[in-house]
N, C-alpha and C. Protein backbone atom coordinates (compact mmCIF):
# COMPACT_ATOMS: atom_id res chain seq x y z
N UNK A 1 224.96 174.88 108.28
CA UNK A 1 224.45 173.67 108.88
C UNK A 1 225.19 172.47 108.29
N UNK A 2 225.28 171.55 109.19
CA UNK A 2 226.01 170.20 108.78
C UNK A 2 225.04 169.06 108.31
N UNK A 3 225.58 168.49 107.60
CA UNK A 3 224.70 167.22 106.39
C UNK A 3 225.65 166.06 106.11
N UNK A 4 225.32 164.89 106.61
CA UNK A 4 225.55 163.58 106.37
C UNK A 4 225.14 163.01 105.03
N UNK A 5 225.98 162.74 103.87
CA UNK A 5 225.25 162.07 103.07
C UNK A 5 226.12 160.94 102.86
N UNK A 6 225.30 159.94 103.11
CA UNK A 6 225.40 158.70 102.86
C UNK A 6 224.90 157.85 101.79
N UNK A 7 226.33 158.01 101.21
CA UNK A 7 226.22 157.23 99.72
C UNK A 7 225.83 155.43 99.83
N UNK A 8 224.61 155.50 99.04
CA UNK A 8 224.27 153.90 99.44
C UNK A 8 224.20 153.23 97.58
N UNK A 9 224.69 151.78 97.79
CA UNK A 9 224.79 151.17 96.61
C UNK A 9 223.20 150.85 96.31
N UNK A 10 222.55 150.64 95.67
CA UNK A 10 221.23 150.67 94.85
C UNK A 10 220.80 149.43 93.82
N UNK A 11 220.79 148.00 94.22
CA UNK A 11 220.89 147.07 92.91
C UNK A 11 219.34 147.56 91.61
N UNK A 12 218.88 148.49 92.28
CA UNK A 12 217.64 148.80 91.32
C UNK A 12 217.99 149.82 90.85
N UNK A 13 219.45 150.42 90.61
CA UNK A 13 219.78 151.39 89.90
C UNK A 13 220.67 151.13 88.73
N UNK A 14 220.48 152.19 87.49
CA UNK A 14 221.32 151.96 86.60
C UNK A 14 222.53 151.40 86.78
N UNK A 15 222.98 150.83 85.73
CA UNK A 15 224.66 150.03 85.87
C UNK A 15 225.63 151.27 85.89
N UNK A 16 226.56 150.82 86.45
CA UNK A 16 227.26 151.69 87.10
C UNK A 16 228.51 151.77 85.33
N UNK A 17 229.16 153.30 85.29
CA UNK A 17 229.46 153.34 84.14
C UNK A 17 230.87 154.00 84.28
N UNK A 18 231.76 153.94 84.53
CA UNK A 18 233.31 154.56 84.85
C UNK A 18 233.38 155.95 84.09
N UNK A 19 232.75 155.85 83.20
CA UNK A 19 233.33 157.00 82.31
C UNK A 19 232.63 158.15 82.65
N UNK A 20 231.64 157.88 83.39
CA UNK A 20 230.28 158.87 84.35
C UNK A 20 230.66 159.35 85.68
N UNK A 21 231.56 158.54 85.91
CA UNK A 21 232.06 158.59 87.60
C UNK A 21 232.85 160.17 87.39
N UNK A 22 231.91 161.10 87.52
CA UNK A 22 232.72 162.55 87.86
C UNK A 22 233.19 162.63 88.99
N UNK A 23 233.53 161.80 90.65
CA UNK A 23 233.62 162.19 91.62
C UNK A 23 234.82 163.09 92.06
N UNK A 24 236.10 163.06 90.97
CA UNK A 24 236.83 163.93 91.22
C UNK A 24 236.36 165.96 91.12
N UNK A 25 235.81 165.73 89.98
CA UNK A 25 235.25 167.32 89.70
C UNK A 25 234.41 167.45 91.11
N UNK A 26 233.09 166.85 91.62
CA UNK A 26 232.00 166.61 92.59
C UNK A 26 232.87 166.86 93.64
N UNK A 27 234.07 166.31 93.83
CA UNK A 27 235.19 167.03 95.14
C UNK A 27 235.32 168.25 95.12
N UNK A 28 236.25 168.90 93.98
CA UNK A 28 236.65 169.80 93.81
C UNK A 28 235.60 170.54 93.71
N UNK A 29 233.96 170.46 93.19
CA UNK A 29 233.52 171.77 93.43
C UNK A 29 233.01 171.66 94.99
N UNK A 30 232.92 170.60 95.64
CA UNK A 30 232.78 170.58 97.23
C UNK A 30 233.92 171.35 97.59
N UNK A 31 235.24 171.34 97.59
CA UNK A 31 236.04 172.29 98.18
C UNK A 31 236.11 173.52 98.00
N UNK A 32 235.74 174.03 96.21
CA UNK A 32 235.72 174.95 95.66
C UNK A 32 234.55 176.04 96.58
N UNK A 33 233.48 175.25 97.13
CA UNK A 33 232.61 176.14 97.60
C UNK A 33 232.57 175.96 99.55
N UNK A 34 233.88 175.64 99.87
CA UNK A 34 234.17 175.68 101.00
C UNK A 34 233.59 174.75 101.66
N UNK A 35 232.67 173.79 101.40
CA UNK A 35 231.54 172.89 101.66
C UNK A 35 232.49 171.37 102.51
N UNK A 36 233.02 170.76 102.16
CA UNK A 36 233.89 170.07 102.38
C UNK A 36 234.04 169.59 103.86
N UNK A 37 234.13 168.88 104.91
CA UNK A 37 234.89 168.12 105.75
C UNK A 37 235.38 166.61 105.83
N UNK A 38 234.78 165.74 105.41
CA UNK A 38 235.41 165.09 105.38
C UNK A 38 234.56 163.46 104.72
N UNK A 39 234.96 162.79 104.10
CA UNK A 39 234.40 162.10 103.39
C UNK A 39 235.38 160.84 102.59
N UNK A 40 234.81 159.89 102.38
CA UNK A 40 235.86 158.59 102.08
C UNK A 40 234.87 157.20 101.46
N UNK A 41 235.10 156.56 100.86
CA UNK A 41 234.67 155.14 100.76
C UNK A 41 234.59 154.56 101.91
N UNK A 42 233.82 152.92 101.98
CA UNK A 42 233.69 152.26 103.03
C UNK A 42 234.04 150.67 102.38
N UNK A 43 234.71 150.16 103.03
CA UNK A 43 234.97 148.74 102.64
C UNK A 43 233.30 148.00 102.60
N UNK A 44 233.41 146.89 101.82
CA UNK A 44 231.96 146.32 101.73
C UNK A 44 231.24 146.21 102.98
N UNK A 45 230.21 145.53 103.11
CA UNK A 45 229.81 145.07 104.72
C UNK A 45 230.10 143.86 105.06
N UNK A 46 230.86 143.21 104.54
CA UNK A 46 231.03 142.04 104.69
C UNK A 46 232.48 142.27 105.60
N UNK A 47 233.21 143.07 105.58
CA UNK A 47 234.23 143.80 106.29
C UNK A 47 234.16 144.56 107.73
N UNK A 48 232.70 144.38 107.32
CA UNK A 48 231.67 145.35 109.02
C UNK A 48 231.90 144.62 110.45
N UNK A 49 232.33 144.65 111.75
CA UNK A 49 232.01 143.92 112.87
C UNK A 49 230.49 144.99 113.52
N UNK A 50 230.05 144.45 114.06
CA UNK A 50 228.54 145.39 114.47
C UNK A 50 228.85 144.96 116.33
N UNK A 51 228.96 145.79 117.27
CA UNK A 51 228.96 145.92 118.35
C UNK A 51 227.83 146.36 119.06
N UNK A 52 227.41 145.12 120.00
CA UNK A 52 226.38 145.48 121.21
C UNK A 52 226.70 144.93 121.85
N UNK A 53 226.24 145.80 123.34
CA UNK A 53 226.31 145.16 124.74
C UNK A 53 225.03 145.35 125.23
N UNK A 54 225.37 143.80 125.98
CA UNK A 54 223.96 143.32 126.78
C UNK A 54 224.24 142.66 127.54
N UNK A 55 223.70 142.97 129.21
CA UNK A 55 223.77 142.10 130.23
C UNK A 55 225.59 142.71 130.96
N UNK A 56 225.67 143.81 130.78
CA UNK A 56 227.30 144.07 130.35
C UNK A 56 227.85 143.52 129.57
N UNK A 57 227.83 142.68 128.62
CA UNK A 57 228.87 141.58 128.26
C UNK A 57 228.49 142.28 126.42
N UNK A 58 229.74 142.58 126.37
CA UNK A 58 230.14 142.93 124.33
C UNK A 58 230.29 141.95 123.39
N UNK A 59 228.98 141.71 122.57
CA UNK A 59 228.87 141.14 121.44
C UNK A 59 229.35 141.55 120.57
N UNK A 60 230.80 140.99 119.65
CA UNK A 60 230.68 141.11 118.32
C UNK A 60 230.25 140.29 117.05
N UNK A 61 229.56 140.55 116.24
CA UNK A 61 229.09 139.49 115.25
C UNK A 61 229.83 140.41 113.66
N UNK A 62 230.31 139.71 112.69
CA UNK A 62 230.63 139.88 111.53
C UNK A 62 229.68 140.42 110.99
N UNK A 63 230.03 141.62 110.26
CA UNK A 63 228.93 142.00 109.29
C UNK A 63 228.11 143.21 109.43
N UNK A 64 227.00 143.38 108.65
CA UNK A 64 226.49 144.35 109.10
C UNK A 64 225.21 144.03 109.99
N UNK A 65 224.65 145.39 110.58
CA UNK A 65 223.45 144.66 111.61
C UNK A 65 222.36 144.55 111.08
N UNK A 66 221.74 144.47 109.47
CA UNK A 66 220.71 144.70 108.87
C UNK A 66 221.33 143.83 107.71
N UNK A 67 220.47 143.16 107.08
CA UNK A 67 220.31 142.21 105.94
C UNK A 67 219.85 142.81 104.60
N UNK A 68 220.16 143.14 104.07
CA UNK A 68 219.88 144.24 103.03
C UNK A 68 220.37 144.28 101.27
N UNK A 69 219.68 144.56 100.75
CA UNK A 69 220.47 144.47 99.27
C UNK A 69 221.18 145.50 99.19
N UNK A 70 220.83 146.49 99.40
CA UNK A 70 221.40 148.14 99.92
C UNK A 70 223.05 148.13 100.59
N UNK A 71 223.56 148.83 100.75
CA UNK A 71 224.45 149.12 101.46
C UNK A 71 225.21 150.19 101.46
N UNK A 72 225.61 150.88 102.91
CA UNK A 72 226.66 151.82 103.00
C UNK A 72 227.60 152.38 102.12
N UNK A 73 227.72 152.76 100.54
CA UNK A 73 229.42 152.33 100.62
C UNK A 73 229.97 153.66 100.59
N UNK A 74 229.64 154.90 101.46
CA UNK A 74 230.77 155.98 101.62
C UNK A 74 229.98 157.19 102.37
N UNK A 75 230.23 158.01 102.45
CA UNK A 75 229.78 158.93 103.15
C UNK A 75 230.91 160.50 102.60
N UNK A 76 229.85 161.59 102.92
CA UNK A 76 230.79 162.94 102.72
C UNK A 76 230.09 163.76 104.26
N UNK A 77 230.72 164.19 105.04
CA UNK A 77 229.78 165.28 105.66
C UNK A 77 230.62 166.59 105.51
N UNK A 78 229.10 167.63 104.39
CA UNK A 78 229.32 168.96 104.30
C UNK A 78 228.68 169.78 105.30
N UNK A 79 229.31 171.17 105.47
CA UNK A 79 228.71 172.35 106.06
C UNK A 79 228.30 173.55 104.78
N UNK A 80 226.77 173.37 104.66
CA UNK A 80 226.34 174.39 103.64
C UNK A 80 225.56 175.51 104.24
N UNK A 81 224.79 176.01 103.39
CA UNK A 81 223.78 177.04 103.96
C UNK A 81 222.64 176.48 104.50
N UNK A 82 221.64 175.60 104.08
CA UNK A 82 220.66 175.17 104.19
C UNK A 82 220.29 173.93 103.63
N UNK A 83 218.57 172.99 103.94
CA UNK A 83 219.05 171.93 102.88
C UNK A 83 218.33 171.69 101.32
N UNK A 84 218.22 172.73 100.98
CA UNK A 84 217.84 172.80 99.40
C UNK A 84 219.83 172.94 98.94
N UNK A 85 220.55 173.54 99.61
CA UNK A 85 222.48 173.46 98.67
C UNK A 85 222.65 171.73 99.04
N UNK A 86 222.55 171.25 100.32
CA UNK A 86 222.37 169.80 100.72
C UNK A 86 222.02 168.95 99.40
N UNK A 87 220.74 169.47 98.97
CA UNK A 87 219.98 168.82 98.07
C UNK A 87 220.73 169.14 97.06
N UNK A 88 221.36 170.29 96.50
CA UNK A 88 222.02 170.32 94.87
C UNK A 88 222.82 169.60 94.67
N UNK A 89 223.90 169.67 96.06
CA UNK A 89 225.33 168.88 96.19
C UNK A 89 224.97 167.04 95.85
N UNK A 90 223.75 166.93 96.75
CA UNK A 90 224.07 165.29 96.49
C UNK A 90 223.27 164.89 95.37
N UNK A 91 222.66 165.54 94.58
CA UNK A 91 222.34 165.65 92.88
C UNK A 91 223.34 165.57 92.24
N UNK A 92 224.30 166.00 92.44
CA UNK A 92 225.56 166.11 91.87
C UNK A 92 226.17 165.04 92.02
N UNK A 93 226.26 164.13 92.94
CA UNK A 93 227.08 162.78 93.14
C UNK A 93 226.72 161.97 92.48
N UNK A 94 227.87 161.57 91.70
CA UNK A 94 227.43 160.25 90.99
C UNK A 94 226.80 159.06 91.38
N UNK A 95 226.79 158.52 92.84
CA UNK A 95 226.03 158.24 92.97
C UNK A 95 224.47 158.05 93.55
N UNK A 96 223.88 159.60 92.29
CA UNK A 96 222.79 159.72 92.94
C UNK A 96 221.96 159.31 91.02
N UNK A 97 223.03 158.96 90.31
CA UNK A 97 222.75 158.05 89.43
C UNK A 97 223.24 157.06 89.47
N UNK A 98 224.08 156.39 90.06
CA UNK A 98 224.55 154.81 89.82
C UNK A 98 224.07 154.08 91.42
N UNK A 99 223.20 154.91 92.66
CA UNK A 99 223.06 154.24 93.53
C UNK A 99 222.08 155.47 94.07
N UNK A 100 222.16 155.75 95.06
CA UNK A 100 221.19 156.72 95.74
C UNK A 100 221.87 157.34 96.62
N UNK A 101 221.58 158.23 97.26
CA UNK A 101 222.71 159.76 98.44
C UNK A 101 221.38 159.78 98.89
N UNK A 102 221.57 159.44 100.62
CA UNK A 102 220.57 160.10 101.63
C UNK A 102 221.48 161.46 102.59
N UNK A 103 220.45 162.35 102.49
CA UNK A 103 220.81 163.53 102.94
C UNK A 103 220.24 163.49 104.37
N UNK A 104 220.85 163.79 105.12
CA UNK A 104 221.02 163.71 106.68
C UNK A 104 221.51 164.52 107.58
N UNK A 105 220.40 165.81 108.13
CA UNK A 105 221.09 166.90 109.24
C UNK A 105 221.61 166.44 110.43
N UNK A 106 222.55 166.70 110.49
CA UNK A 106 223.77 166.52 111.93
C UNK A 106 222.20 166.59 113.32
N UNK A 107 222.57 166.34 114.10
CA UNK A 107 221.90 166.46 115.33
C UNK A 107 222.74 166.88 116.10
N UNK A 108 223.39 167.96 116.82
CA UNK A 108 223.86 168.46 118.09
C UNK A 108 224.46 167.75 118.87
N UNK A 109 224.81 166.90 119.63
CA UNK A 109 224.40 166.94 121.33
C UNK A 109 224.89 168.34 121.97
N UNK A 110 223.92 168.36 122.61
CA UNK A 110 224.16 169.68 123.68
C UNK A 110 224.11 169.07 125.04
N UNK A 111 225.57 169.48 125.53
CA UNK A 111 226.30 168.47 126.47
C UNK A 111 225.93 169.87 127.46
N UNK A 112 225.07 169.53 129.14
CA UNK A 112 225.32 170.57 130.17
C UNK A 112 224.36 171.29 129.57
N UNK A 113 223.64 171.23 128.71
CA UNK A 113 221.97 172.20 128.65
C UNK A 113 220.86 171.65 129.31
């Protein structure tokens, strides 16, 4: 099964500490256990354009679409067994001590069912 985790920054979380930042090993045992597709940082939100249309006509506004202390800053999506491995893996991310990891099952579309 597929899992979205979306690494979010946390200002009510411990200070963030470089020498803690395991995310290279946290890769490597994501690849090591075949888990892996694809995953990256996100520029701040201040870097965000947010797109809607209304009336036909495409709004873009700067930023993100929510006002928040919180924010986006990366994402991994694995394919594991279930979501208790979901749950070990993003225990494992550093930032599930220097910020918080929401764990998130893929949804389908089933296109023609």
């Amino acid at each position: 099964m597929r899992y979205l985790l979306l690494i979010v920054s946390d200002p009510a979380a411990p200070a963030y500490v470089p020498e803690e930042d395991n995310i290279e090993e946290w890769v490597a045992d994501l690849e090591r256990r075949g888990a892996a597709i694809v995953g990256d940082r996100l520029r701040p939100p201040s870097d965000a354009t947010t797109v809607t249309v209304r009336d036909g006509k495409t709004i873009l506004t700067d930023g993100p679409f929510t006002e928040s202390k919180e924010w986006i800053a990366g994402f991994d999506l694995i394919e594991v067994d279930n979501l208790d491995e979901a749950i070990e893996l993003a225990a494992a991310h550093p930032m599930a001590r220097f910020g918080l990891v929401e764990v998130r099952p893929l949804w389908p579309l089933e296109l023609g069912a």
